[in-house]
Protein backbone atom coordinates (compact mmCIF):
# COMPACT_ATOMS: atom_id res chain seq x y z
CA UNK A 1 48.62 -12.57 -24.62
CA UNK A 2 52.08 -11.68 -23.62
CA UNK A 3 55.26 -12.85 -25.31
CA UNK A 4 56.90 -16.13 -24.52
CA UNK A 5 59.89 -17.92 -24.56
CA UNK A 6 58.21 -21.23 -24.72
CA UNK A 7 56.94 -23.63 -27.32
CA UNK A 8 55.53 -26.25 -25.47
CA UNK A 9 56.14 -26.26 -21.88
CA UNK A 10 54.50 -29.72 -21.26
CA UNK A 11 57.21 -31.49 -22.51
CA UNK A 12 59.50 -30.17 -19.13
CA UNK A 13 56.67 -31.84 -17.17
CA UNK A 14 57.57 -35.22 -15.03
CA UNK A 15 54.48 -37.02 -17.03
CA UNK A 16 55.68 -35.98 -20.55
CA UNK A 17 56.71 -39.05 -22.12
CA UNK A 18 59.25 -37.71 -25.18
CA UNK A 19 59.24 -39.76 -28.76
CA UNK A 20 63.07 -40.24 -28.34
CA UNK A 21 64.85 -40.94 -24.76
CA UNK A 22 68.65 -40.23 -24.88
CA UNK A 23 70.61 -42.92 -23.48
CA UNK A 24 68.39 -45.15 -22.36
CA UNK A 25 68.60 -47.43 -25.12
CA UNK A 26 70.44 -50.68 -23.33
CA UNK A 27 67.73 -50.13 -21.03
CA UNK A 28 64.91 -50.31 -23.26
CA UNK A 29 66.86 -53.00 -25.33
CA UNK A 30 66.75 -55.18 -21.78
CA UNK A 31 62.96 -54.72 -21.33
CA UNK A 32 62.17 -55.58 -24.65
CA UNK A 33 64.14 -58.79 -24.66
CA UNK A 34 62.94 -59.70 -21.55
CA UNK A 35 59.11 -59.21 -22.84
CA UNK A 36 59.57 -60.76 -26.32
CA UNK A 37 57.95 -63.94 -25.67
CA UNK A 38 54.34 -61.77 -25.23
CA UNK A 39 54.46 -61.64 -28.71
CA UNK A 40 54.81 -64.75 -29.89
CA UNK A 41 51.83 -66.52 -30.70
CA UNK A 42 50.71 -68.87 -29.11
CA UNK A 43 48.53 -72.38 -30.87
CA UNK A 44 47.18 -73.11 -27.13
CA UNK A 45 45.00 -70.57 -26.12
CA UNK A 46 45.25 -71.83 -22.79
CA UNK A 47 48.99 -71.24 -22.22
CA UNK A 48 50.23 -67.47 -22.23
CA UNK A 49 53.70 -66.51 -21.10
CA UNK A 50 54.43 -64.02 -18.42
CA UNK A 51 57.38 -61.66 -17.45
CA UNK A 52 57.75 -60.38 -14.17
CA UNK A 53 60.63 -57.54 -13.99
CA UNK A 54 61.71 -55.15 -11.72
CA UNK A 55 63.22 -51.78 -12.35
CA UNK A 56 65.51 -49.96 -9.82
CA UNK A 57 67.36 -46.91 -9.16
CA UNK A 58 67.07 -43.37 -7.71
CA UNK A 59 65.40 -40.55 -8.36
CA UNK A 60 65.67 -38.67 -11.36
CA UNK A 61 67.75 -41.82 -13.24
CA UNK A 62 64.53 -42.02 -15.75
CA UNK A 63 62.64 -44.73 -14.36
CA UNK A 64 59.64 -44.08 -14.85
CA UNK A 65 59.90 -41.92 -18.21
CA UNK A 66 61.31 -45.08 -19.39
CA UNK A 67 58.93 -47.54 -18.47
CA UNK A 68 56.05 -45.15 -20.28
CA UNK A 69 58.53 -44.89 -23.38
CA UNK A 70 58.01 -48.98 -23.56
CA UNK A 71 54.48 -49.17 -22.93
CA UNK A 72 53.55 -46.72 -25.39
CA UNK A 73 55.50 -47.98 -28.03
CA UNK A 74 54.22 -51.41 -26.93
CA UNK A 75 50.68 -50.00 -27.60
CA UNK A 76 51.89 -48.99 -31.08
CA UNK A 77 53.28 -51.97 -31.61
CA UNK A 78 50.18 -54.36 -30.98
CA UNK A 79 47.94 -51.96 -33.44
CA UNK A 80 49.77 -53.04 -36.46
CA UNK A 81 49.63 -56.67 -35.44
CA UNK A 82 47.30 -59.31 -34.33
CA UNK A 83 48.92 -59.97 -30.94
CA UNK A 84 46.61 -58.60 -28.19
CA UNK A 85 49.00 -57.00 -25.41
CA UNK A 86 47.37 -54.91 -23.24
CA UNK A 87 49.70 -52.11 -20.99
CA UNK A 88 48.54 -49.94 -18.25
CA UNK A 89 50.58 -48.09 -15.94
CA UNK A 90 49.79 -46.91 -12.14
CA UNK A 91 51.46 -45.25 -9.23
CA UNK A 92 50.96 -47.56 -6.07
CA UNK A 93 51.79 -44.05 -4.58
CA UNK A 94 48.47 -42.79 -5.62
CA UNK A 95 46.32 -45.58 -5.57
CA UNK A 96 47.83 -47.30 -2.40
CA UNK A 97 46.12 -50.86 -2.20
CA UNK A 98 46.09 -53.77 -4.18
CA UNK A 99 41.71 -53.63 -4.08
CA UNK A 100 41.67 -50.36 -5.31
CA UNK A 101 44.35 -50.78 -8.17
CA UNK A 102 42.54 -54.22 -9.31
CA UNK A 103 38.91 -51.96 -9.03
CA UNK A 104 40.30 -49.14 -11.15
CA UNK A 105 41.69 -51.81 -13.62
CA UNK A 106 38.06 -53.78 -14.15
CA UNK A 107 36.69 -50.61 -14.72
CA UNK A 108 38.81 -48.19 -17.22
CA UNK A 109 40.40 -51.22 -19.15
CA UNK A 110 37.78 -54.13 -19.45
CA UNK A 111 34.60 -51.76 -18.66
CA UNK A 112 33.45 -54.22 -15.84
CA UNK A 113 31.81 -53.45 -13.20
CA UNK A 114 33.22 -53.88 -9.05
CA UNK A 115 30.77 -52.76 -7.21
CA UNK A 116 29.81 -55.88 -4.50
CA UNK A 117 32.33 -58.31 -6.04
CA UNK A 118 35.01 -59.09 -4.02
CA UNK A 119 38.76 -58.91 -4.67
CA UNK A 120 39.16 -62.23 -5.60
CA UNK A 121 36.03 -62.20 -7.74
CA UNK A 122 37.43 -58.93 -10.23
CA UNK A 123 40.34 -60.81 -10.62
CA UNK A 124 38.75 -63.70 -11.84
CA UNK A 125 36.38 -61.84 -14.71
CA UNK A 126 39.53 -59.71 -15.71
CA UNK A 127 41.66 -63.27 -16.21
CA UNK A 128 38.17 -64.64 -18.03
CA UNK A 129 38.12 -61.46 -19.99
CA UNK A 130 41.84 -61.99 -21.02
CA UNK A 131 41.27 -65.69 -21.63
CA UNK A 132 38.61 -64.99 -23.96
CA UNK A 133 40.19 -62.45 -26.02
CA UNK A 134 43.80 -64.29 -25.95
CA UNK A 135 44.67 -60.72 -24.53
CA UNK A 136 48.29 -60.33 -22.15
CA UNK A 137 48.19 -57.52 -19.60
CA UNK A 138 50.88 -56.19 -19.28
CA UNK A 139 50.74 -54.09 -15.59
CA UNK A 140 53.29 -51.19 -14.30
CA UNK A 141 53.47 -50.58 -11.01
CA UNK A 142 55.71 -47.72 -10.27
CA UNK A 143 56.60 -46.73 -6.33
CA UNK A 144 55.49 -50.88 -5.71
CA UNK A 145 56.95 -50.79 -1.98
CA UNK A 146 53.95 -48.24 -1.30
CA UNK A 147 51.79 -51.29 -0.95
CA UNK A 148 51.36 -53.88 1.51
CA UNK A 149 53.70 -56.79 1.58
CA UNK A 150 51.12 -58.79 1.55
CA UNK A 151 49.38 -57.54 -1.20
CA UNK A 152 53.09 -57.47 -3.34
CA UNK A 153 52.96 -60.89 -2.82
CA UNK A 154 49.08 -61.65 -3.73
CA UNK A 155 49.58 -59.82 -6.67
CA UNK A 156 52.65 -61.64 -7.62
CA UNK A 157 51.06 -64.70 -6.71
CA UNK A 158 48.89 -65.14 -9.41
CA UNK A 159 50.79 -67.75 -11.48
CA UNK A 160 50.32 -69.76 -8.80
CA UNK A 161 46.74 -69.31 -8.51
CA UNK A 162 45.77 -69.68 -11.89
CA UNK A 163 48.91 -71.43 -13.62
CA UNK A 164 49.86 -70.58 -16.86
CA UNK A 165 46.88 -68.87 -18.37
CA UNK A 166 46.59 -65.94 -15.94
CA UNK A 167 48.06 -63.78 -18.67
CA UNK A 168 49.60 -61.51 -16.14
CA UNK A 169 52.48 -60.05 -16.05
CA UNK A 170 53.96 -56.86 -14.43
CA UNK A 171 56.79 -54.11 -14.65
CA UNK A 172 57.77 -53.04 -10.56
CA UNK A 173 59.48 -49.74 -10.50
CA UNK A 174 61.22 -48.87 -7.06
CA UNK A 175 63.55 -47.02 -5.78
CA UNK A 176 67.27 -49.66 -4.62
CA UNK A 177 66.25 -48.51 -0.61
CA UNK A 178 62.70 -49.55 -0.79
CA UNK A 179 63.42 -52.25 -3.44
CA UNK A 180 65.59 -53.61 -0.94
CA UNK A 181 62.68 -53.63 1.89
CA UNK A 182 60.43 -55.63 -0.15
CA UNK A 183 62.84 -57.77 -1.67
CA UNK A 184 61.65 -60.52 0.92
CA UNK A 185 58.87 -60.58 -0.48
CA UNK A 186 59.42 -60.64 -4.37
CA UNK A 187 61.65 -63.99 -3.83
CA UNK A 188 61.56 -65.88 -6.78
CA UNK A 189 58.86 -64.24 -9.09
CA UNK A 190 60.91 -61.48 -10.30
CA UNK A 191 62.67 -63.07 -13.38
CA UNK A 192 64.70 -60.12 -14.30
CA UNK A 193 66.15 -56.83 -12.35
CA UNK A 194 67.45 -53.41 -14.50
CA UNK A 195 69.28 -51.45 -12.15
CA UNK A 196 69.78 -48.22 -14.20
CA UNK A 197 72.13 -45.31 -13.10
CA UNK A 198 72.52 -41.89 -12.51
CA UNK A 199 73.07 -39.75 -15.94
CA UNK A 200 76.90 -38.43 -16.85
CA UNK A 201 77.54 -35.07 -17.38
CA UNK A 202 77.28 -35.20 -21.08
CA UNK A 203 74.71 -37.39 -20.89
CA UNK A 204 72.42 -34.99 -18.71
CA UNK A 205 73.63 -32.27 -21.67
CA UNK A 206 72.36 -34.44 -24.23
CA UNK A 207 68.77 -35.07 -22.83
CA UNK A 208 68.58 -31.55 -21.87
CA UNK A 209 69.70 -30.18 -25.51
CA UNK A 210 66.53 -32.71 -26.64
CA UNK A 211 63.92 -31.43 -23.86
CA UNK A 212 65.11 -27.34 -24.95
CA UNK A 213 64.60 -28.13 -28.28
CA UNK A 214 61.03 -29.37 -27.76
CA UNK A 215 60.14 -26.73 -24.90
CA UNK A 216 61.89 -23.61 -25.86
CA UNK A 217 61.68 -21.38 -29.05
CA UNK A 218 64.52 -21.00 -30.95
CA UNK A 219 67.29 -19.14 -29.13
CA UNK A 220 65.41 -18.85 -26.05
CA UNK A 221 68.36 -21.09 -24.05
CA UNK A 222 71.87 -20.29 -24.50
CA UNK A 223 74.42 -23.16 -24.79
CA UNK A 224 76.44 -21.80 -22.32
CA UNK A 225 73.04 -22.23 -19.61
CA UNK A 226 72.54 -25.86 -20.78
CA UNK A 227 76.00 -26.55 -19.63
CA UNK A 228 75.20 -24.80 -16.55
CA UNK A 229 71.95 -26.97 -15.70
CA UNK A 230 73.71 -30.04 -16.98
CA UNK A 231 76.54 -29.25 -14.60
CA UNK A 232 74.04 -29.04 -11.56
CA UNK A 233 71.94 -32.15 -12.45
CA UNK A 234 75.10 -34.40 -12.66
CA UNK A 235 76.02 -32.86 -9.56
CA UNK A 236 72.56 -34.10 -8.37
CA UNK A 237 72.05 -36.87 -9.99
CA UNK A 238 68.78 -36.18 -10.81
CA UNK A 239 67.67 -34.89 -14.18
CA UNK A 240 64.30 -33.60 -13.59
CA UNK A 241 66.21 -31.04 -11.18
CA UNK A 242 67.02 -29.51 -14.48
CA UNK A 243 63.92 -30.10 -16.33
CA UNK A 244 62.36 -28.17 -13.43
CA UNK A 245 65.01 -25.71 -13.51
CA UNK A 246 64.26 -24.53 -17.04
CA UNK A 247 60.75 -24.81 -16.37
CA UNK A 248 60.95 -22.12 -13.14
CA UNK A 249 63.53 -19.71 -15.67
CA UNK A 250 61.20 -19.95 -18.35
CA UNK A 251 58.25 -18.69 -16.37
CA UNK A 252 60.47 -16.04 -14.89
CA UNK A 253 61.23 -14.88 -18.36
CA UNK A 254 58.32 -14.86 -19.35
CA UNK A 255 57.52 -12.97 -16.00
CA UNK A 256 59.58 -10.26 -16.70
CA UNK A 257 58.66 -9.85 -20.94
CA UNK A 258 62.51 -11.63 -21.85
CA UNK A 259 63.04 -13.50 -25.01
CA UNK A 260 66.06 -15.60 -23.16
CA UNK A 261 66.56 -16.45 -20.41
CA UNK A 262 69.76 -15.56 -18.35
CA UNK A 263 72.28 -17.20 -15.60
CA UNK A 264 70.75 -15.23 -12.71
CA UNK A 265 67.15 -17.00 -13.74
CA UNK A 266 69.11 -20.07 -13.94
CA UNK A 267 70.88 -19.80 -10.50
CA UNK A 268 67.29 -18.18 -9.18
CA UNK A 269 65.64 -21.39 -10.09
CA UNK A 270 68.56 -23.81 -8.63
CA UNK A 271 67.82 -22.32 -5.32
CA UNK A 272 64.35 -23.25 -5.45
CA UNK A 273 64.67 -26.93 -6.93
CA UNK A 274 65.61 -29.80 -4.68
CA UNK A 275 64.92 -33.55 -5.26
CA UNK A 276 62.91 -35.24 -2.82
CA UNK A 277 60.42 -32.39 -1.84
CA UNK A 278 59.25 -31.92 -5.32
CA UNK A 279 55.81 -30.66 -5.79
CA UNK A 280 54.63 -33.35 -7.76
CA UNK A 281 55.48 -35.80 -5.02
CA UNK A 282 54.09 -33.62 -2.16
CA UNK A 283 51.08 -33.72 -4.06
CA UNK A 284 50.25 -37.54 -3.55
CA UNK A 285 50.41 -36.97 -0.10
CA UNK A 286 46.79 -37.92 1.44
CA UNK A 287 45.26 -34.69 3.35
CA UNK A 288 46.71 -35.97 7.29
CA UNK A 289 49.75 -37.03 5.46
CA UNK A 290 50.22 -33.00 4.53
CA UNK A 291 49.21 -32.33 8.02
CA UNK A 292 51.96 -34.45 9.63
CA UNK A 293 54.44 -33.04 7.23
CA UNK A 294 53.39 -29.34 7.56
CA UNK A 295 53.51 -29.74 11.63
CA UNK A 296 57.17 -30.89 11.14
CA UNK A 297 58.18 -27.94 9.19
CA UNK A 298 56.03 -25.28 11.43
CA UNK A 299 57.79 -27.06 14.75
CA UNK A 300 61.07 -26.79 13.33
CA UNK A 301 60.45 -23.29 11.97
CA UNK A 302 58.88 -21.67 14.75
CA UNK A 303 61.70 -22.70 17.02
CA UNK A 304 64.60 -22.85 15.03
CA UNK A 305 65.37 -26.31 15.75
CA UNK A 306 67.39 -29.02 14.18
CA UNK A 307 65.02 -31.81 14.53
CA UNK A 308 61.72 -32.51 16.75
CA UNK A 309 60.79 -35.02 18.83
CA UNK A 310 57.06 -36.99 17.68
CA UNK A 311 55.31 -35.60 21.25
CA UNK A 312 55.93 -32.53 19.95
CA UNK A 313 55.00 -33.28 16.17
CA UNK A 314 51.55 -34.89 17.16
CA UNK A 315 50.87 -31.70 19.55
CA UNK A 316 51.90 -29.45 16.53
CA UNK A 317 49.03 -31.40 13.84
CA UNK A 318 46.46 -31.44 16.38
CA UNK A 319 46.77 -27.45 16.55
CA UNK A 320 46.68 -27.57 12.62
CA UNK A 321 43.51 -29.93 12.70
CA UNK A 322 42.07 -27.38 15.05
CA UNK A 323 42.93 -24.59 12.22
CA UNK A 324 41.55 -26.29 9.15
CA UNK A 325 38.74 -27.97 10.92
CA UNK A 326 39.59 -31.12 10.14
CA UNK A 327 39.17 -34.00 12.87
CA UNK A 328 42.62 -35.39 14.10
CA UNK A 329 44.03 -39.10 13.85
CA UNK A 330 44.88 -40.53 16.89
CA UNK A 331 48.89 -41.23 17.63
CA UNK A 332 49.04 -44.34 15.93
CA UNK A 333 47.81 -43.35 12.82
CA UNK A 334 49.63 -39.88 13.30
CA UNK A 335 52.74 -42.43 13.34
CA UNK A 336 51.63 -44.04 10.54
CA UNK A 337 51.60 -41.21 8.42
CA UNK A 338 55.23 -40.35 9.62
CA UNK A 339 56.80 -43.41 8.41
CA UNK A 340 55.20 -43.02 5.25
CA UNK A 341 56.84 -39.77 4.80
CA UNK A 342 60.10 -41.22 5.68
CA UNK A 343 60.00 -44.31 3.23
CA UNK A 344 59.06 -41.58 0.93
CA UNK A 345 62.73 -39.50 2.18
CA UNK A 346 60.58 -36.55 2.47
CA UNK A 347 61.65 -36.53 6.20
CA UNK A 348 64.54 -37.73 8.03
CA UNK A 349 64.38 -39.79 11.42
CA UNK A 350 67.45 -40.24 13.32
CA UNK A 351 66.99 -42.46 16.88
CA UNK A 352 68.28 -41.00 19.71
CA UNK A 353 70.06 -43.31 22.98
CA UNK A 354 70.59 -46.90 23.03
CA UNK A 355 68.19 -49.40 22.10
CA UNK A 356 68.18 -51.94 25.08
CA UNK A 357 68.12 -48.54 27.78
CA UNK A 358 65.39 -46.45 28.68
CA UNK A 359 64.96 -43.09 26.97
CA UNK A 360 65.12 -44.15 23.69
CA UNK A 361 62.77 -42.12 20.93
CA UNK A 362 63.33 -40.78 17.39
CA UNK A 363 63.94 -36.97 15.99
CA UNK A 364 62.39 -36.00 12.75
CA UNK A 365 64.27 -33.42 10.60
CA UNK A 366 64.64 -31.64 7.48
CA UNK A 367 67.90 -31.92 5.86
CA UNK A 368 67.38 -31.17 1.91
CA UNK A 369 65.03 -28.07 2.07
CA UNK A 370 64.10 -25.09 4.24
CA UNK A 371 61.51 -25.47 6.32
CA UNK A 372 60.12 -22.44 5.51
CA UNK A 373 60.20 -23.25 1.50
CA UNK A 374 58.04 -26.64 2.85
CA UNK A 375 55.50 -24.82 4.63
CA UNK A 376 54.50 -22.62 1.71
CA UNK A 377 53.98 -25.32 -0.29
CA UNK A 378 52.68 -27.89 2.36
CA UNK A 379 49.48 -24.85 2.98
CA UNK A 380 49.45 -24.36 -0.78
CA UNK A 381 48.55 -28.07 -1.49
CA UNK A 382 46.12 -28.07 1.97
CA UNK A 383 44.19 -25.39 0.24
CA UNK A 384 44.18 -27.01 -2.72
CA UNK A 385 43.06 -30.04 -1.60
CA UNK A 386 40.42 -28.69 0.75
CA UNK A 387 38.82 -26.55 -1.82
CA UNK A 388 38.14 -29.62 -4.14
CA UNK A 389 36.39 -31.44 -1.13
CA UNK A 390 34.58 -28.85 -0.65
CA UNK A 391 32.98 -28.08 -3.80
């Protein structure tokens, strides 16, 4: 094995969930307040309180990290008492329907089985299951908008349904744009918001002194490049831009046989970080999803254009289909999966002409990365992806 100038890499990965978390402490302080009252106990069995709270902000503020940080501690917590919380956390991104999330739920946390129950029917064992144990769930749902409205609001419902001994209650992590979308929806059952905010400059140094010091042997980051990646990700506002940003200099380090890395790695890794087409998202994408977004890029590529018109988009995926002999969509799904990738802000849409005179349509465009970077990434997740259906 070569040398290298890491420790433990992990911990620069978007899933790591640190044992400390710079700065967020208000934040945590305001969760924990607001979820206090699942650890009372309770002399009527048949009365549990719930929480519901929402979590906002944009990308990169530490949303999600921080949301993890609580649940695990939570799970600490309840092992040296006798109050039964249960947390589980999932990405509505991922797993994007209410059905699927409740399925996935009955089986990995209460071992029961879905298979020819209906929705309604899983629901009702898990609440029996929780009613017999005197158990709370406690349920995180990060990217929430990715759902239905209609299923935000059955899932929210369920105080309603079953009153006061549903033993429900749920964390909803969103991003202020799409927050704002479902907001309708949420009405009254929210019962507390945390708005949390982009990261100061010393802040970001802080957290990213922390994250060296875990990743990096000793020496292996300069001060003077800390301040440097600090400098871009409060430019940014995103501080896994410089999480990933020591993670692509490490590797290039390590690359080239260095004990340290340098500016130039530093400045070569900027130019290949951006925020909203990070891998990690393009990688929840579902297959046609990829397919729509690769035909953007290869339109607006091949022809050196500013933005494309959907005609030519849907023209573009069908020729990809063709390639990767995959059946196409027809145009309404193929519009579907547009819109999802501009909720996501993976892709801009701009309307062209006025709205009450013919000729109106919308452009798609690429304003945050290259399309060129996209489509080498876009075919690297395709193959990806195909190869595991395939074997």
């Amino acid at each position: 094995m070569s040398s290298t100038v890491f420790k433990d890499q992990n911990t620069l990965h978007s899933d790591y969930v640190p044992d400390d978390l710079p700065h967020r402490e208000n934040e945590l302080k305001e969760l924990a307040a607001s979820l206090r009252p699942l650890f009372q106990p309770s002399s009527n069995s048949d009365v549990a309180f719930s929480s519901h709270i929402a979590i906002i902000g944009p990308a990169g503020v530490g949303k999600t990290v921080t949301v993890k940080y609580l649940l695990k501690e939570l799970e600490k917590m309840t092992k040296q008492s006798s109050i039964n919380v249960l947390v589980d956390y999932r990405n509505c991104w991922a797993i994007r329907s209410k059905s699927e999330i409740i399925r996935v739920i009955a089986r990995e946390k209460f071992n029961l089985q879905s298979r020819g129950f209906s929705d309604t029917e899983i629901i009702e064992n898990i609440i029996s299951r929780l009613r017999s144990t005197r158990t709370t769930l406690l349920l995180a749902l990060d990217e929430v908008w990715a759902l239905k409205g209609d299923e935000i609001a059955s899932i929210l419902n369920l105080p309603t349904e079953y009153g006061g001994s549903h033993r429900i209650s749920y964390i909803l992590i969103s991003r202020p744009q799409q927050f704002r979308r479902i907001e309708p929806v949420l009405s009254h059952r929210i019962g507390h918001v945390i708005e949390m905010k982009p990261y100061s400059l010393s802040e970001c140094r802080d957290i990213l002194k922390y994250r060296v010091s875990l990743a990096f042997k000793s020496g292996a980051v300069p001060d003077d490049l800390i301040e440097m990646v600090a400098e871009t990700c409060a430019k940014s506002k995103n501080i896994r831009d410089g999480l990933e940003i020591l993670y692509r200099a490490g590797l290039r380090a390590d690359k080239e046989n260095k004990d340290q890395l340098t500016p130039e790695y530093v400045r070569w890794a900027s130019e290949n970080v951006y925020d909203s087409m990070r891998y990690d998202t393009l990688g929840q994408l579902t297959l046609h999803e990829l397919l729509a977004a690769l035909a953007i890029a290869k339109r607006l590529a091949s022809r050196q254009l500013v933005s494309v018109k959907l005609p030519d988009i849907y023209r573009q995926y069908k020729i990809l289909c063709e390639e990767y002999k995959i059946e196409p969509r027809k145009e309404a799904s193929f519009r579907n999966y547009l819109n999802k990738l501009v909720e996501m802000e993976l892709v801009d849409k701009v309307i062209t002409g006025h709205r009450n005179k013919r000729g109106v349509y919308a452009k798609y465009s690429l304003n945050q990365v290259s399309a060129n970077t996209l489509m080498e990434r876009l075919q690297d997740l395709l193959e990806e992806k195909l190869s595991k259906t395939h074997s």
